[in-house]
C-alpha atoms as a PDB file:
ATOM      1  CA  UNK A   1      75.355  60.585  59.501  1.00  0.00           C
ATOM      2  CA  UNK A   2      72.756  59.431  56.575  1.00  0.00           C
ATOM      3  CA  UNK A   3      69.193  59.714  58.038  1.00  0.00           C
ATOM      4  CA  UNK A   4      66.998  60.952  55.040  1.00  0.00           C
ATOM      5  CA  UNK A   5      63.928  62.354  55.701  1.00  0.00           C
ATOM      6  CA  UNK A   6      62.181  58.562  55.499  1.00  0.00           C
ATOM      7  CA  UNK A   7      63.494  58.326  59.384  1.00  0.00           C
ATOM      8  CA  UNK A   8      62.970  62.130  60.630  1.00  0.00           C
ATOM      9  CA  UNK A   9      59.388  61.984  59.625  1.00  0.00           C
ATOM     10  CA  UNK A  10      58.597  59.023  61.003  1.00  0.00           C
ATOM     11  CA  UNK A  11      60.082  60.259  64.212  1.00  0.00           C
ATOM     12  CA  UNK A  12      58.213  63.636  63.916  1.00  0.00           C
ATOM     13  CA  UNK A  13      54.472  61.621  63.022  1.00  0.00           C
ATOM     14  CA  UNK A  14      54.971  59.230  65.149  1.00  0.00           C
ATOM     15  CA  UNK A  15      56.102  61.754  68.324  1.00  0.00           C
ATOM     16  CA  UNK A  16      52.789  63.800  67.101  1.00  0.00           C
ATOM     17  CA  UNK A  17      50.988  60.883  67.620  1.00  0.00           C
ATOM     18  CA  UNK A  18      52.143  60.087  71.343  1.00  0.00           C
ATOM     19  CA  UNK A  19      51.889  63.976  72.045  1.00  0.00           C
ATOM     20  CA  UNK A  20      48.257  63.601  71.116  1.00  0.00           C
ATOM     21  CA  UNK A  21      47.580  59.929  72.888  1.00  0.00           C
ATOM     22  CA  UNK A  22      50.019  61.344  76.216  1.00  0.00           C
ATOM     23  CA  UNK A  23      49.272  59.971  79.751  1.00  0.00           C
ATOM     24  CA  UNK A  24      48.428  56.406  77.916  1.00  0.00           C
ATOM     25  CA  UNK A  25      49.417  53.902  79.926  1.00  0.00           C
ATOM     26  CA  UNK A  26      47.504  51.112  78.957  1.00  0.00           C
ATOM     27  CA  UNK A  27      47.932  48.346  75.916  1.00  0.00           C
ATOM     28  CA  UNK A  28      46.380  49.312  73.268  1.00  0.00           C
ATOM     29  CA  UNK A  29      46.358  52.899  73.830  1.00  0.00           C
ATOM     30  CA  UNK A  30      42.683  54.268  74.309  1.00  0.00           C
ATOM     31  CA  UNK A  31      41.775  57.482  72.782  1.00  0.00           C
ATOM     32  CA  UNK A  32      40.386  58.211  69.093  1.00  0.00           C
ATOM     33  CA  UNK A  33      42.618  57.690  66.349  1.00  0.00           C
ATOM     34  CA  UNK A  34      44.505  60.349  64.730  1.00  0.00           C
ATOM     35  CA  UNK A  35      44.104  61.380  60.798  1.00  0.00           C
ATOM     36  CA  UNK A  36      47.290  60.959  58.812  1.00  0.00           C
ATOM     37  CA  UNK A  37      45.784  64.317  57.631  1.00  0.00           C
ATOM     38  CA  UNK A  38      45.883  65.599  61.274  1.00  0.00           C
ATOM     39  CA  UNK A  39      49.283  64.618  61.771  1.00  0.00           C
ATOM     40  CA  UNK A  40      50.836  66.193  57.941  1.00  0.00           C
ATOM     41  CA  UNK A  41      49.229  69.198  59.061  1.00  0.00           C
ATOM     42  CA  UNK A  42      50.473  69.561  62.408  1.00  0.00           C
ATOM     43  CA  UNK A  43      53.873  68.508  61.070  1.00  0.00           C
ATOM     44  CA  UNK A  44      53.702  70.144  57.196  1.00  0.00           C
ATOM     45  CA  UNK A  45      54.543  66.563  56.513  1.00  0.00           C
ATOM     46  CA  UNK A  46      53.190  65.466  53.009  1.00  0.00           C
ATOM     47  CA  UNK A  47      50.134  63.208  53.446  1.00  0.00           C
ATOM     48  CA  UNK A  48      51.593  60.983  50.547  1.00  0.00           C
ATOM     49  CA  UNK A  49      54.635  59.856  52.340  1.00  0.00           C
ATOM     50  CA  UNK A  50      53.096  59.705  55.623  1.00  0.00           C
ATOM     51  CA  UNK A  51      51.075  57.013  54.177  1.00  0.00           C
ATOM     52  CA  UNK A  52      53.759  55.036  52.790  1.00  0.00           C
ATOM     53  CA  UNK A  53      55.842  54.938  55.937  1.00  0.00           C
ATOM     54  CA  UNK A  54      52.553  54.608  58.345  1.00  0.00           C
ATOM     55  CA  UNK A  55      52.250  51.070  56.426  1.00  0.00           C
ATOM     56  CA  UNK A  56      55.661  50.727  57.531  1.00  0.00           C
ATOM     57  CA  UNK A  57      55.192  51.388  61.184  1.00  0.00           C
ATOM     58  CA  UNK A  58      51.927  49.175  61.032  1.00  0.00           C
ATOM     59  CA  UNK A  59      53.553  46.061  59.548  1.00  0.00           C
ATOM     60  CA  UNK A  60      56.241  46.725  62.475  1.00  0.00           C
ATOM     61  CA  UNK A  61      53.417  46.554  65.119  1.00  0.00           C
ATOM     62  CA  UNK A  62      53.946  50.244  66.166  1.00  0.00           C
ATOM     63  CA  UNK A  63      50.936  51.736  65.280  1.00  0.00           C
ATOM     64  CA  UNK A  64      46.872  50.096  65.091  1.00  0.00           C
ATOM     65  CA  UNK A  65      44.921  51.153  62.165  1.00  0.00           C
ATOM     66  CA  UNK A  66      41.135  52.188  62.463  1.00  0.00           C
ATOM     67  CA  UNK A  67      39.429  52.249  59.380  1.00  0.00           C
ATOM     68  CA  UNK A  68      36.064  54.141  58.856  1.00  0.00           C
ATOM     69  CA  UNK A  69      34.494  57.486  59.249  1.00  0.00           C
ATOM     70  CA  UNK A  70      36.844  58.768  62.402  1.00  0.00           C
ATOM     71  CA  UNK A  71      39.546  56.344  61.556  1.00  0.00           C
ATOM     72  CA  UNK A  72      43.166  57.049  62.046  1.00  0.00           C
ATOM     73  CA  UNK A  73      46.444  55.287  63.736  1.00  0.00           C
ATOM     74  CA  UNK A  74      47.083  55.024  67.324  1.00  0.00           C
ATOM     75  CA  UNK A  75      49.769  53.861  69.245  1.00  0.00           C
ATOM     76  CA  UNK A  76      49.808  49.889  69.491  1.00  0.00           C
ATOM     77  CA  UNK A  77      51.970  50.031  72.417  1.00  0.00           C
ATOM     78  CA  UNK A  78      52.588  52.919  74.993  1.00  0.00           C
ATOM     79  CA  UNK A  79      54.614  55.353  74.370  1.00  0.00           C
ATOM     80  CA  UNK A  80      57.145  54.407  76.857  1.00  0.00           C
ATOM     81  CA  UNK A  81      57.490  50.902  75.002  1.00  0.00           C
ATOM     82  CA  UNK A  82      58.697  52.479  71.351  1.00  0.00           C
ATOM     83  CA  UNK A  83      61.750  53.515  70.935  1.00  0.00           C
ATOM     84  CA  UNK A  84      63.239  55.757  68.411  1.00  0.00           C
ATOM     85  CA  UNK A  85      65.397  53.284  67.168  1.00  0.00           C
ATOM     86  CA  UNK A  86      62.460  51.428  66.681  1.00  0.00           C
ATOM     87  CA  UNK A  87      60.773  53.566  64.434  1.00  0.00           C
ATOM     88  CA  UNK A  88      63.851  54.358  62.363  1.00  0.00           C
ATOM     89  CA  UNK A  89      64.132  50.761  61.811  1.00  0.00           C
ATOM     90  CA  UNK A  90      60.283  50.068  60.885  1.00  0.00           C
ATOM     91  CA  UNK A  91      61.020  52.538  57.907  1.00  0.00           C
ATOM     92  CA  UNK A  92      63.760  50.940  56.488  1.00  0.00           C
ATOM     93  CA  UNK A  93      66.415  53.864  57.549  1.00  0.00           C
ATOM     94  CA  UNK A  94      70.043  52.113  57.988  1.00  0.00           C
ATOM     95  CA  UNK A  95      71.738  54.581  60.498  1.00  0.00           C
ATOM     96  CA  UNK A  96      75.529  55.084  58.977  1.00  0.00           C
ATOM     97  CA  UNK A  97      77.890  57.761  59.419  1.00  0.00           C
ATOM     98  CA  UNK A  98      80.159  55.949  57.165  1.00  0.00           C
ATOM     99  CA  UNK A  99      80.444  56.738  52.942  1.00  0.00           C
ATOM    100  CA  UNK A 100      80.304  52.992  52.358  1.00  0.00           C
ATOM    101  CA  UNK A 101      77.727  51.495  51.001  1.00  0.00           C
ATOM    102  CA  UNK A 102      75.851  47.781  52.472  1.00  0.00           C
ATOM    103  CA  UNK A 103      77.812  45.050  51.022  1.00  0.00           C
ATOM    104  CA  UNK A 104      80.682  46.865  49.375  1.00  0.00           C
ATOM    105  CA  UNK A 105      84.504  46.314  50.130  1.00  0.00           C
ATOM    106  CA  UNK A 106      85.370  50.096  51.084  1.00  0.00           C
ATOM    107  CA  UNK A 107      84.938  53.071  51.035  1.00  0.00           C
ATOM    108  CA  UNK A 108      88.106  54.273  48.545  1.00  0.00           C
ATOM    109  CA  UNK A 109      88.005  52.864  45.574  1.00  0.00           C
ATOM    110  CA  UNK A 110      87.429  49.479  47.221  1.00  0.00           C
ATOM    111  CA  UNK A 111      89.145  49.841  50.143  1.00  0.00           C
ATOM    112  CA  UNK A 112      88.538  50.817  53.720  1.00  0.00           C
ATOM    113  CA  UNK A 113      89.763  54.542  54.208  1.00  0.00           C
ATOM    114  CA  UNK A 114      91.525  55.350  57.637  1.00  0.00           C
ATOM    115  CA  UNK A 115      88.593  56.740  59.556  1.00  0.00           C
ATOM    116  CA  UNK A 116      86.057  54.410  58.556  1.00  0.00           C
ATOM    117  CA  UNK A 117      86.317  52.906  62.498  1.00  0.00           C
ATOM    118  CA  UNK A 118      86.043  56.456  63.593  1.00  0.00           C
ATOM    119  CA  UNK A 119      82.936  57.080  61.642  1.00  0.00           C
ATOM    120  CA  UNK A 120      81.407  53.060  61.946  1.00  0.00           C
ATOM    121  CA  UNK A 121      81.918  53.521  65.553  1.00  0.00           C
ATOM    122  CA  UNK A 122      79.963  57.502  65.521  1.00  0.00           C
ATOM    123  CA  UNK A 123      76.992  55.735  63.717  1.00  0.00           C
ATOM    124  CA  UNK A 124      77.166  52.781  66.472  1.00  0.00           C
ATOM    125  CA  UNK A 125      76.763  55.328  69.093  1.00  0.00           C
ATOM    126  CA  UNK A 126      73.829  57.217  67.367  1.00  0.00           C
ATOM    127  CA  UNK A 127      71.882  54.000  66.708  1.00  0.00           C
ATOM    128  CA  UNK A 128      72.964  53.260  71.038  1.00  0.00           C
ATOM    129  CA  UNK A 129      71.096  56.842  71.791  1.00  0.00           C
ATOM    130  CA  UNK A 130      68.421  56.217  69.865  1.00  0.00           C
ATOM    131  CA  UNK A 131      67.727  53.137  70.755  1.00  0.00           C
ATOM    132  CA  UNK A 132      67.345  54.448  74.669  1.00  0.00           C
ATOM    133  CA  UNK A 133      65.270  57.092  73.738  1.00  0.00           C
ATOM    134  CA  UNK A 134      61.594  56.683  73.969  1.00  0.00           C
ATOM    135  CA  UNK A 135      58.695  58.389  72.603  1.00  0.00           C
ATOM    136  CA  UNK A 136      57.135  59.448  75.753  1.00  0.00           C
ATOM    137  CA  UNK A 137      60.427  60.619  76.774  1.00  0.00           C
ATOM    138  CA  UNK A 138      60.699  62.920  73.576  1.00  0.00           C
ATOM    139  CA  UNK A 139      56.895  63.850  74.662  1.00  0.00           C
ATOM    140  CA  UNK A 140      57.974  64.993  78.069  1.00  0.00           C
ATOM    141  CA  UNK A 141      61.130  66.356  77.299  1.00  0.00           C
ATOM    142  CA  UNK A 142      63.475  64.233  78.593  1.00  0.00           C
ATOM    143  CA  UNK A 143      66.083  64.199  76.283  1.00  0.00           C
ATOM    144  CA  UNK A 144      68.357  66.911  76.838  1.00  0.00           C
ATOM    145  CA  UNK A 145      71.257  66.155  78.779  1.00  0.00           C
ATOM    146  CA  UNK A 146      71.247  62.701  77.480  1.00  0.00           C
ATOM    147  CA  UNK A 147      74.780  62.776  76.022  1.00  0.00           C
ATOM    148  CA  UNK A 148      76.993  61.935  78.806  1.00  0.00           C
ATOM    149  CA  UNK A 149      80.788  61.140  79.489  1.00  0.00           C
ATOM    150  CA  UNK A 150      81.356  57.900  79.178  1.00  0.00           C
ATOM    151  CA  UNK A 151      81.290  55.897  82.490  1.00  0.00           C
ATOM    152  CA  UNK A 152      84.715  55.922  83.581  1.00  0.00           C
ATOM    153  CA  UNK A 153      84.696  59.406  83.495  1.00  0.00           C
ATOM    154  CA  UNK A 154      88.089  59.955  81.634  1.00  0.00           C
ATOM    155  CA  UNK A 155      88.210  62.546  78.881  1.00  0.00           C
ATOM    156  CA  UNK A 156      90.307  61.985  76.063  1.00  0.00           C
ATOM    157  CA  UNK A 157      93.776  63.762  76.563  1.00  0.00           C
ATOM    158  CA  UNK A 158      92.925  66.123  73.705  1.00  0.00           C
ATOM    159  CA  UNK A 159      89.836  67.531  75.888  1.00  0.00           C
ATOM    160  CA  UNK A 160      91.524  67.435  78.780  1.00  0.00           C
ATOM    161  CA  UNK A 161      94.186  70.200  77.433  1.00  0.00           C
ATOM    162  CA  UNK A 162      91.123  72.312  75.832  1.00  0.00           C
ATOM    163  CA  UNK A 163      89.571  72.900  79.243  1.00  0.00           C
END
């Protein structure tokens, strides 16, 4: 899977940010706004790209903006209401698990390989997860677990022999 750091640390700021804001429940969040500063620190994050994908976030309408002594970002929405997805799609991060590139033919020498399905359908799956993943359930710790069988409840005959 290709998700540079562009994506993770918008994920990690922006779960920093709903850690610090938690129990909001309201639209716009209340609470004083949080330092880029604060959140680099807390995340050893550099401030420098924090502020380039913060513009990101705030063009997206994910985070509000205070400007002035005590200025920061806050949530724009609760935290229940933003989903990772979300975020990783504010900053620009394409989520792949294929080699091929946007708007090329293949991925061998112009073609498709064998497993790009396998691999197109593994990056389908991520974006699915992360796209039912909030950031107040990262906050509370409700993600482990998530990955389930699929509904039918059938393994694959290849995990059925393992067990």
């Amino acid at each position: 899977m290709r998700l540079s750091t562009r994506g993770r640390y918008a994920v990690m700021a922006m779960v920093e940010l709903a850690a610090r804001q938690q129990g909001c429940s309201t639209d716009p969040c209340p609470g004083r706004p949080v330092s880029l500063a604060e959140l680099a620190q807390a995340q050893l994050l550099s401030l420098a790209y924090l502020e380039q994908l913060f513009g990101h976030l705030r063009r997206s309408g994910l985070v509000a903006s205070a400007r002035g002594p005590g200025g920061g970002y806050r949530l724009a929405r609760p935290a229940g209401d933003i989903t990772v997805a979300a975020i990783v799609d504010a900053v620009d991060e394409p989520i792949r698990a294929t080699r091929c590139e946007e708007g090329s033919p293949g991925c061998l020498a112009g073609e498709r390989c064998l497993t790009h399905d396998l691999w197109s359908e593994l990056g389908e799956q991520i974006r699915l997860f992360l796209a039912h993943v909030t950031l107040a359930d990262v906050v509370e710790g409700r993600i482990a677990g998530r990955a389930v069988m699929p509904r039918d409840g059938a393994l694959p005959a290849v995990v059925e022999a393992a067990q």
